[in-house]
Protein backbone atom coordinates (compact mmCIF):
# COMPACT_ATOMS: atom_id res chain seq x y z
CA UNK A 1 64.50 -75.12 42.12
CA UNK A 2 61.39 -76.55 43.35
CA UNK A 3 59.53 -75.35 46.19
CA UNK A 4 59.12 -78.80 48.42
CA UNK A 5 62.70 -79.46 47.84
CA UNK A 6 64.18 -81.10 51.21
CA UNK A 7 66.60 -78.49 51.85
CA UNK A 8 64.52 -75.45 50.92
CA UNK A 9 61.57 -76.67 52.99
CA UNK A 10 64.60 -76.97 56.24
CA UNK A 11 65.67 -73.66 55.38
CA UNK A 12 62.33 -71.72 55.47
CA UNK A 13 61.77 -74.10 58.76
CA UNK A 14 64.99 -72.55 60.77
CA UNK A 15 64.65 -69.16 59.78
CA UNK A 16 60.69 -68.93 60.52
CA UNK A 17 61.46 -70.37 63.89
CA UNK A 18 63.91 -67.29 64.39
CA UNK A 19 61.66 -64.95 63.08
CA UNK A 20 58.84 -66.75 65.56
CA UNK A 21 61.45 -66.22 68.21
CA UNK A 22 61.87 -62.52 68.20
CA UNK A 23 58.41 -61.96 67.25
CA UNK A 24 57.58 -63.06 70.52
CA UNK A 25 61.10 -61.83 72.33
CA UNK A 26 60.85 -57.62 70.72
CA UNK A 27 56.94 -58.11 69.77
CA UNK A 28 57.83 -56.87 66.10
CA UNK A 29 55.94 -59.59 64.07
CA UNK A 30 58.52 -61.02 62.18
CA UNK A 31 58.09 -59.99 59.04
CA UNK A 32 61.73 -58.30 58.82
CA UNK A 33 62.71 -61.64 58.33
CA UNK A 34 59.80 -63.23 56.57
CA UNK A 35 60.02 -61.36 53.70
CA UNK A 36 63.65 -61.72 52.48
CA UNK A 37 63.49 -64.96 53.32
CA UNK A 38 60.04 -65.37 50.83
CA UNK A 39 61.65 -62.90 48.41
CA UNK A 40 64.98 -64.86 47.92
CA UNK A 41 62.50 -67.86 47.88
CA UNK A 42 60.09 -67.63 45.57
CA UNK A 43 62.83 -65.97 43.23
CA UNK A 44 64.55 -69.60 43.28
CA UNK A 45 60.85 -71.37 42.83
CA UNK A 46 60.63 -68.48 39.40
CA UNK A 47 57.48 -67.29 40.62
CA UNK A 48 56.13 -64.51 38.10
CA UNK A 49 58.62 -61.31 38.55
CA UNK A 50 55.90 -58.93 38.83
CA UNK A 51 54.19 -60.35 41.67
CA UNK A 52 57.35 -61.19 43.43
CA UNK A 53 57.56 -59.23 46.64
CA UNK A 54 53.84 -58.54 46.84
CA UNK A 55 53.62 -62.04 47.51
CA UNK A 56 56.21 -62.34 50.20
CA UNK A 57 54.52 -59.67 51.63
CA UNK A 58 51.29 -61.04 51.73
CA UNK A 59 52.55 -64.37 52.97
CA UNK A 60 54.76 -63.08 55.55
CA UNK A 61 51.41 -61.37 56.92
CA UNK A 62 49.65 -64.45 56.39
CA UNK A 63 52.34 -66.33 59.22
CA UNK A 64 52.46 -63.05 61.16
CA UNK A 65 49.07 -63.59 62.08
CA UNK A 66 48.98 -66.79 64.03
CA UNK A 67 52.32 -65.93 65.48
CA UNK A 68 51.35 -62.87 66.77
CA UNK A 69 48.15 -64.25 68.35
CA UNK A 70 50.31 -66.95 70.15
CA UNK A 71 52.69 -64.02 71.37
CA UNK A 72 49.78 -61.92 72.14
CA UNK A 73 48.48 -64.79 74.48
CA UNK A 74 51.20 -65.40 75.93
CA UNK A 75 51.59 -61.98 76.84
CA UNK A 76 48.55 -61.55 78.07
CA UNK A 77 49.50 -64.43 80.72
CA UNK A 78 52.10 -62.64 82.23
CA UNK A 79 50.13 -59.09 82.57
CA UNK A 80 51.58 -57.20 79.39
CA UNK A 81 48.32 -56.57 77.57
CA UNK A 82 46.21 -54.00 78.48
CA UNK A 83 42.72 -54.58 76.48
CA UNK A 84 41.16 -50.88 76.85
CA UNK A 85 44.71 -49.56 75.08
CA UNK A 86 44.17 -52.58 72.63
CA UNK A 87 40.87 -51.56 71.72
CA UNK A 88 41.31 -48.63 70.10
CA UNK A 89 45.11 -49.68 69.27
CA UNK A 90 43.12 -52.37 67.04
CA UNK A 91 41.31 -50.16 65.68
CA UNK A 92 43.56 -47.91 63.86
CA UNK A 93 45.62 -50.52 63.01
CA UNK A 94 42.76 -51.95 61.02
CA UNK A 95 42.46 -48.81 59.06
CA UNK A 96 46.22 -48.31 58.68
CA UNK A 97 46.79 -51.97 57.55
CA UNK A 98 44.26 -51.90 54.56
CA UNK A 99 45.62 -48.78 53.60
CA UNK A 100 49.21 -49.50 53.59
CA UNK A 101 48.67 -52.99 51.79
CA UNK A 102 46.32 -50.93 49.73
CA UNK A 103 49.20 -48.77 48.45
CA UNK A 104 52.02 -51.61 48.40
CA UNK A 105 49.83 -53.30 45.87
CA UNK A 106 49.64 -50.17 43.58
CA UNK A 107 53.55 -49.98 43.35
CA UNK A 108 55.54 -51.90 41.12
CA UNK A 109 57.67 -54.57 42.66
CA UNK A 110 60.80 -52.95 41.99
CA UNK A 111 59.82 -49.89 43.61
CA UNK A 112 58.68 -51.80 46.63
CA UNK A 113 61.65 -54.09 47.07
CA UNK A 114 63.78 -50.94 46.82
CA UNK A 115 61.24 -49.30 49.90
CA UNK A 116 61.45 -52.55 51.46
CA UNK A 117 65.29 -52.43 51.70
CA UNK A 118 65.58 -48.82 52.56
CA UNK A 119 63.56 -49.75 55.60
CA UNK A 120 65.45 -52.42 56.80
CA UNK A 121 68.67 -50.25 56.85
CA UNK A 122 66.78 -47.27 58.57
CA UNK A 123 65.28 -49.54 60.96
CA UNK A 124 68.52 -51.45 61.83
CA UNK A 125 70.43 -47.83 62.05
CA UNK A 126 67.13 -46.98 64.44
CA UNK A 127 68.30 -49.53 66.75
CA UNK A 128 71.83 -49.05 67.00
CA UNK A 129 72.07 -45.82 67.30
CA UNK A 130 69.31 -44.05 68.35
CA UNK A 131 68.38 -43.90 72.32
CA UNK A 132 66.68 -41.34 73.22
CA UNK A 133 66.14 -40.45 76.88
CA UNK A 134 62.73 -42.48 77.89
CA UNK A 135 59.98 -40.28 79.97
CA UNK A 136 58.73 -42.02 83.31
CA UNK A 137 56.47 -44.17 82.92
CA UNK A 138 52.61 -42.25 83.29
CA UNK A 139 50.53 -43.96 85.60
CA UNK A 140 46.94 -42.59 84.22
CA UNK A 141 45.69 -44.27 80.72
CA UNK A 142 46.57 -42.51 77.26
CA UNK A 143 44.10 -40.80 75.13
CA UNK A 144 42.38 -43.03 73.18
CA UNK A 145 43.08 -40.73 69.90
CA UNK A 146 47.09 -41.15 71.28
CA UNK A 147 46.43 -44.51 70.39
CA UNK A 148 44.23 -44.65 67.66
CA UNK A 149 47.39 -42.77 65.82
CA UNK A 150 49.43 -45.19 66.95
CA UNK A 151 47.36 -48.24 65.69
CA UNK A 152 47.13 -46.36 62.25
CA UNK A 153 51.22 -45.47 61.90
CA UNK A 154 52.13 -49.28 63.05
CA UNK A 155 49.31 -50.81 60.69
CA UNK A 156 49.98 -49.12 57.85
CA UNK A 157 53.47 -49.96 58.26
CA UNK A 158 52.73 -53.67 58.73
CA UNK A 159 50.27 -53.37 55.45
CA UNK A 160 52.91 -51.65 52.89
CA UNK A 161 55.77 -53.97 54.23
CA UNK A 162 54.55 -57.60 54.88
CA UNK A 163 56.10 -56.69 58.70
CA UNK A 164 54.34 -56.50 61.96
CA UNK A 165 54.57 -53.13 62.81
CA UNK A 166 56.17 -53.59 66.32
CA UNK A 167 59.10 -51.56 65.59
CA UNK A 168 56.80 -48.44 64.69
CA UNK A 169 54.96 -49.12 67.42
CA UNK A 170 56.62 -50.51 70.56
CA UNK A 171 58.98 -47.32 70.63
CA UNK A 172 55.56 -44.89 69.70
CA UNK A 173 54.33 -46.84 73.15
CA UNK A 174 57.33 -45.96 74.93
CA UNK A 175 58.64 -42.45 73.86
CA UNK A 176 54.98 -40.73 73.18
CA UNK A 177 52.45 -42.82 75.45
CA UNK A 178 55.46 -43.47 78.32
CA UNK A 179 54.21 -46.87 79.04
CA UNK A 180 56.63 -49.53 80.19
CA UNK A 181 58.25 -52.08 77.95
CA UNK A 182 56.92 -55.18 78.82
CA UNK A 183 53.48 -53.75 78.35
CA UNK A 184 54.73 -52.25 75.43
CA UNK A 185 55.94 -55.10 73.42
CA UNK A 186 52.99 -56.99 75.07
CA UNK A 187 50.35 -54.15 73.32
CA UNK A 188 52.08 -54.34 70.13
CA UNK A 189 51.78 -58.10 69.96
CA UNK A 190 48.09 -57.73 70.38
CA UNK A 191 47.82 -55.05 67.50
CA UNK A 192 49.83 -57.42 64.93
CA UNK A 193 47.19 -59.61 65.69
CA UNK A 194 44.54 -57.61 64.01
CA UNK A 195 46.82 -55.42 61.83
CA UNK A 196 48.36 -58.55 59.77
CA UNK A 197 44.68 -60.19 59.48
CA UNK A 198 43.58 -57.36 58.02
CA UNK A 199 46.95 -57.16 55.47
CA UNK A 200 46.24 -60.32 54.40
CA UNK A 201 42.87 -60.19 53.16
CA UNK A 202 43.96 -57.30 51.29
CA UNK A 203 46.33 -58.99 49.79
CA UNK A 204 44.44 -61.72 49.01
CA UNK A 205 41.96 -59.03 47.42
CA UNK A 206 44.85 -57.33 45.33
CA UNK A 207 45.95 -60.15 44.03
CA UNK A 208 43.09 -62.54 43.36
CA UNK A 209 42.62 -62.18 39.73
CA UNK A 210 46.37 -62.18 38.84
CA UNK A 211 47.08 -62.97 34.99
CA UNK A 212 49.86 -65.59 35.85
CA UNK A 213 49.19 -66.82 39.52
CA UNK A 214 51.63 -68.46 41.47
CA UNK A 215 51.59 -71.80 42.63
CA UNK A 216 49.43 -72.71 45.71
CA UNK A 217 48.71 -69.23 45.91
CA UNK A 218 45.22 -66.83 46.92
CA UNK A 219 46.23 -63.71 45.82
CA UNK A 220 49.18 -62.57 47.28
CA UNK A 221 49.40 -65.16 49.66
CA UNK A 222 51.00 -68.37 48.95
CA UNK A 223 49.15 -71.09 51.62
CA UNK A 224 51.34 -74.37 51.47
CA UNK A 225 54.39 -71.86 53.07
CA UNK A 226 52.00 -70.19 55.20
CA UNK A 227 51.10 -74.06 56.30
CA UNK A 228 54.80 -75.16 56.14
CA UNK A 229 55.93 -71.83 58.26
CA UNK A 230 53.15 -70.69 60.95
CA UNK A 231 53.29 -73.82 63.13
CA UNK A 232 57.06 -72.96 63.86
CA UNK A 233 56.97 -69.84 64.28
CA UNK A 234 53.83 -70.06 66.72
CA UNK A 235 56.07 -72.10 69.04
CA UNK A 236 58.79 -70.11 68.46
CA UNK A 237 56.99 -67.46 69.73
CA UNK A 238 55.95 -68.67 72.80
CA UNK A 239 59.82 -69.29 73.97
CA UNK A 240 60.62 -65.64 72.70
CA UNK A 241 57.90 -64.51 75.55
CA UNK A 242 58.93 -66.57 77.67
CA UNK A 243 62.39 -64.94 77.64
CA UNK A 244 61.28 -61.31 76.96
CA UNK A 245 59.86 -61.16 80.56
CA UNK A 246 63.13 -62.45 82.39
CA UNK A 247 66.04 -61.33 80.10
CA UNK A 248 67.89 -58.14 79.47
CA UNK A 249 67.08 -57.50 75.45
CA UNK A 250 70.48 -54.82 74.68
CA UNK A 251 72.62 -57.29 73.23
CA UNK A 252 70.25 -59.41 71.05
CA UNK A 253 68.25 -56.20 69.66
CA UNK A 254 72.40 -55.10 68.50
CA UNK A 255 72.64 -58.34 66.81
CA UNK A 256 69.46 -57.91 65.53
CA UNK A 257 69.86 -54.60 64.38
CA UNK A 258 73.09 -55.88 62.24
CA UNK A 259 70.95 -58.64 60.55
CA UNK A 260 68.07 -55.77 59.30
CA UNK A 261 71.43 -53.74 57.76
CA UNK A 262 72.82 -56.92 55.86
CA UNK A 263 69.47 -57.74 54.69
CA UNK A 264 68.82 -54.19 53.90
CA UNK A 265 71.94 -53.65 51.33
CA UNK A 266 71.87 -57.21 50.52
CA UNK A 267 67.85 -56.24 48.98
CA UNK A 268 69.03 -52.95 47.51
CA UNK A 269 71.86 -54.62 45.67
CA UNK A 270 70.41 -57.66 44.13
């Protein structure tokens, strides 16, 4: 099937716009829904198998960026960014991102896909069952080596799985630095920012000198989605914030959590 087919280009149009949308609503990048999406669609387009879900990893980083700089802002807007915590967030999610993109592009595609869809099902099980009992919220800052750890778990996360990181790192924020949730989701959005820049180049690195390249691709990354995708999900985002500082989140983040477990066995199986 080609790529700029009419009814593939809709379909990678309405799902970016819902990834977009709870990028911006749970401040977890996106990429949970990126990268099946890329994976089941540059399987149709026959890209080369080996570079497969390397390179809907490297995309889905590639769309996370924007995205997560419009959520970021928009954040930022309404209070929920705190830039001394983003600082040294920023930092170790630099380090953490080109080290987990580092090792994704070591592994063999089928061993990643398989990771890939183990963490979708442990994620989505994450969210509907686990609630642990939330601290009060501290009113001093954090240590900045608190959150230096915490940039480095959520960007090597977002590195070795094409994802933001938020979900590593929004309940790290909560649970081990006790800050509140809006400033939460608001600090993670600001660390996908420089944790899925940082991804992509990688990936762009890894994969520059591929032996069978896919189309419209640098590296890892293939630009015309990117350029189809990001403009959609950057609005997307924006409504997502909007409604993350007004709106009770239980409900959608159950829903949400049954999508990741579909996805997950749906990966695992194929």
């Amino acid at each position: 099937m080609e790529l700029l087919s009419i009814n593939i280009i809709l379909l990678i149009l309405l799902l970016g716009a819902c990834a977009g949308f709870l990028a911006g609503l749970l401040g977890i990048g996106g990429g949970v829904i990126l990268v099946p999406l890329f994976f089941w669609l540059f399987s149709l387009a026959h890209f080369p198998e080996a570079s497969l879900i390397h390179t809907a990893f490297g995309t889905s980083l590639a769309i996370i960026f924007p995205t997560a700089l419009s959520s970021a802002l928009g954040h930022r807007k309404h209070g929920n960014v705190d830039w001394h915590m983003v600082a040294f967030l920023a930092l170790g999610g630099l380090v953490g991102a080109l080290l987990g993109s580092t090792a994704a592009a070591l592994l063999p595609g089928a061993q990643l896909r398989i990771c890939f869809g183990l963490m979708q099902i442990i994620v989505s099980l994450k969210l509907l069952f686990f609630h642990p009992h939330l601290p009060p919220e501290r009113p001093d800052l954090p240590k900045n080596r608190s959150l230096l750890q915490i940039g480095i778990a959520g960007g090597f996360f977002s590195g070795f799985f094409g994802s933001g990181g938020g979900v590593i790192a929004v309940p790290l924020m909560l649970i081990l630095l006790q800050l509140p949730i809006h400033l939460s989701v608001g600090n993670s959005s600001a660390l996908i920012v420089v944790s899925s820049f940082a991804g992509t180049l990688s990936y762009i690195w890894h994969g520059w000198h591929l032996p069978e390249a896919a189309p419209f691709s640098l590296g890892y990354v293939n630009i015309l989605v990117a350029g189809i995708v990001a403009p959609v999900t950057i609005l997307c985002a924006r409504v997502g914030v909007r409604l993350a500082t007004r709106t009770s989140q239980e409900k959608l983040v159950k829903a949400f959590a049954v999508l990741l477990m579909v996805i997950g066995l749906k990966i695992l199986l194929t």
